[in-house]
C-alpha atoms as a PDB file:
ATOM      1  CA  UNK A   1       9.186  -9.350   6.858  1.00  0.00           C
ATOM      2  CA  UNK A   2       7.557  -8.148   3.711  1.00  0.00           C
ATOM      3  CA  UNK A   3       3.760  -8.932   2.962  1.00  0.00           C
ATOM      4  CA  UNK A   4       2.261  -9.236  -0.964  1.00  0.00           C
ATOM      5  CA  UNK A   5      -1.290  -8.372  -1.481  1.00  0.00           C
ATOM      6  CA  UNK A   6      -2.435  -8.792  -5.353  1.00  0.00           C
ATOM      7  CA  UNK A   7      -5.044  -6.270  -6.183  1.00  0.00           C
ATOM      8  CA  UNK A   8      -4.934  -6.150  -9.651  1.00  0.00           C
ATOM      9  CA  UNK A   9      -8.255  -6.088 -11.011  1.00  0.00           C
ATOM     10  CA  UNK A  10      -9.660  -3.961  -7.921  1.00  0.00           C
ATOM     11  CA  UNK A  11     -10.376  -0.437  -8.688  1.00  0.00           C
ATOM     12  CA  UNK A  12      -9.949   1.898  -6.059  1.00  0.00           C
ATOM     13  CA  UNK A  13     -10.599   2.698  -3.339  1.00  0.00           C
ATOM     14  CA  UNK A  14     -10.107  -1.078  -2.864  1.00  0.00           C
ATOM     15  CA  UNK A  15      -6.709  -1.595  -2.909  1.00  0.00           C
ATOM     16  CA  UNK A  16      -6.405   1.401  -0.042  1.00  0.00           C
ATOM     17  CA  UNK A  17      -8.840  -0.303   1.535  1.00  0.00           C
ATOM     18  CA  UNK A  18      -7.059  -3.752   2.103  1.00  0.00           C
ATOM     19  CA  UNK A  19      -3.560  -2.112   2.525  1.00  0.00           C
ATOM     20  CA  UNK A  20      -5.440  -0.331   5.413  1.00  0.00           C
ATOM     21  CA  UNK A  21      -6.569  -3.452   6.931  1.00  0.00           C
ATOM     22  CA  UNK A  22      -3.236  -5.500   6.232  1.00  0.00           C
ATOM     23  CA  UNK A  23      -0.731  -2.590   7.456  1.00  0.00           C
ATOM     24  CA  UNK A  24      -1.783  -3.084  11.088  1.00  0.00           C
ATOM     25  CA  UNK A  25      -1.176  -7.100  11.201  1.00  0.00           C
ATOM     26  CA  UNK A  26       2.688  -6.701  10.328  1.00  0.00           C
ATOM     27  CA  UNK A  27       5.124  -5.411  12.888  1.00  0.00           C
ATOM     28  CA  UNK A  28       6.975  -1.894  12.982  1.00  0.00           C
ATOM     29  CA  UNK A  29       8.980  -1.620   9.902  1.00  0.00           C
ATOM     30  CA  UNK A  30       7.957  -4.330   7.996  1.00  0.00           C
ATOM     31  CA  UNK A  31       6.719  -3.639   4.689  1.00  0.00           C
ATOM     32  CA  UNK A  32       3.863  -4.401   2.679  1.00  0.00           C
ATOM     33  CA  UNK A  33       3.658  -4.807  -1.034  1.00  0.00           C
ATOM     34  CA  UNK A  34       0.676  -3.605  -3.081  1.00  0.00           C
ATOM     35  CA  UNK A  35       0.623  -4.775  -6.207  1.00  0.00           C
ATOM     36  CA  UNK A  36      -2.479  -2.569  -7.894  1.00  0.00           C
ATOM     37  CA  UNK A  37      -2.648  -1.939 -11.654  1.00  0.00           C
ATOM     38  CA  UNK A  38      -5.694   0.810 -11.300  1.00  0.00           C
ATOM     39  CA  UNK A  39      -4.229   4.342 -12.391  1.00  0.00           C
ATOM     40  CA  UNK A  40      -5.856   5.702  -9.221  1.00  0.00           C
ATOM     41  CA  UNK A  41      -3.852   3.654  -6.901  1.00  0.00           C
ATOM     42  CA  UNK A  42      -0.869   5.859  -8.421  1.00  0.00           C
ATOM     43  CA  UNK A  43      -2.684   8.998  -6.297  1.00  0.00           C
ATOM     44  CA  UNK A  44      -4.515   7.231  -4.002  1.00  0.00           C
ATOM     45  CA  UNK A  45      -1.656   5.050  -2.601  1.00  0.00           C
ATOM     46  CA  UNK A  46       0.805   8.141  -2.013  1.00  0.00           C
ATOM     47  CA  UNK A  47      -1.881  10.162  -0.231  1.00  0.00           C
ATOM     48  CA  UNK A  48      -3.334   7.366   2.101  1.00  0.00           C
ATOM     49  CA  UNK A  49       0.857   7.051   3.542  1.00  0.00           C
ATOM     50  CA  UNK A  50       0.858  11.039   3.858  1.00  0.00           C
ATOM     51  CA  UNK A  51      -2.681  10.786   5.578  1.00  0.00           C
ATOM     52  CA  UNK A  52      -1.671   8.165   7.939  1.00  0.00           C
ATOM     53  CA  UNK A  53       1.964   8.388   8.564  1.00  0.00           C
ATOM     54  CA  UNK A  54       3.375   5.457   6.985  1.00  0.00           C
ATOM     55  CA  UNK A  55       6.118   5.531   4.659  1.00  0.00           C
ATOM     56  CA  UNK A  56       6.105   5.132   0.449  1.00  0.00           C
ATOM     57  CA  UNK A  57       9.543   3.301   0.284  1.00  0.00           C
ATOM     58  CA  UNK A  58       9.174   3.109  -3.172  1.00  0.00           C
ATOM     59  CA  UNK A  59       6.240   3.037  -6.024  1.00  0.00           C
ATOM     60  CA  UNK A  60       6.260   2.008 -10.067  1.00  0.00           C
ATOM     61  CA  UNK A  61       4.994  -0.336 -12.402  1.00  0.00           C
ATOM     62  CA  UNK A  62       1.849  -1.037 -10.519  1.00  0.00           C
ATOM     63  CA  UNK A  63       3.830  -1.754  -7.589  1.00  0.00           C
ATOM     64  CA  UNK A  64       3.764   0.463  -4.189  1.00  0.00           C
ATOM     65  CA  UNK A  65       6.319  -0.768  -1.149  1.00  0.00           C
ATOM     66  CA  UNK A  66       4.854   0.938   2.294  1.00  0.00           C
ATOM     67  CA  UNK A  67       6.609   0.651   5.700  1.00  0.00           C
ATOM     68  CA  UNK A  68       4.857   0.729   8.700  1.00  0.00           C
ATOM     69  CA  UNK A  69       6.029   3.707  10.860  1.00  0.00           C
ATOM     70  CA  UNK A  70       3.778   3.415  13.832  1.00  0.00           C
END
């Protein structure tokens, strides 16, 4: 199961913020989509996945695919 969350228009740390609260509500290695048109998200996004343990399955055009791992 994949999840969407739109946060274009937030600047960060927001759309870390709500991927960190979203993550945890879908099962083991189901994805969620950020869609996040800040540049930051481009560094922040990456980093949060290293920092927690999650996995960047992919990340471009304002849009960042992460897999929950654990």
């Amino acid at each position: 199961m994949n999840v969407d969350l739109d946060c274009r228009g937030l600047l960060c740390p927001l759309p870390v913020i709500k991927l960190a609260k979203t993550l945890p509500t879908v099962a083991v290695g189901d994805t969620v989509t950020v869609l996040a048109d800040d540049p930051a998200a481009a560094t922040d996004i990456p980093a949060w996945c290293r920092m927690r343990s999650q996995e960047l399955v992919s990340a471009g055009e304002d849009q960042y695919v992460v897999r929950r791992v654990s």
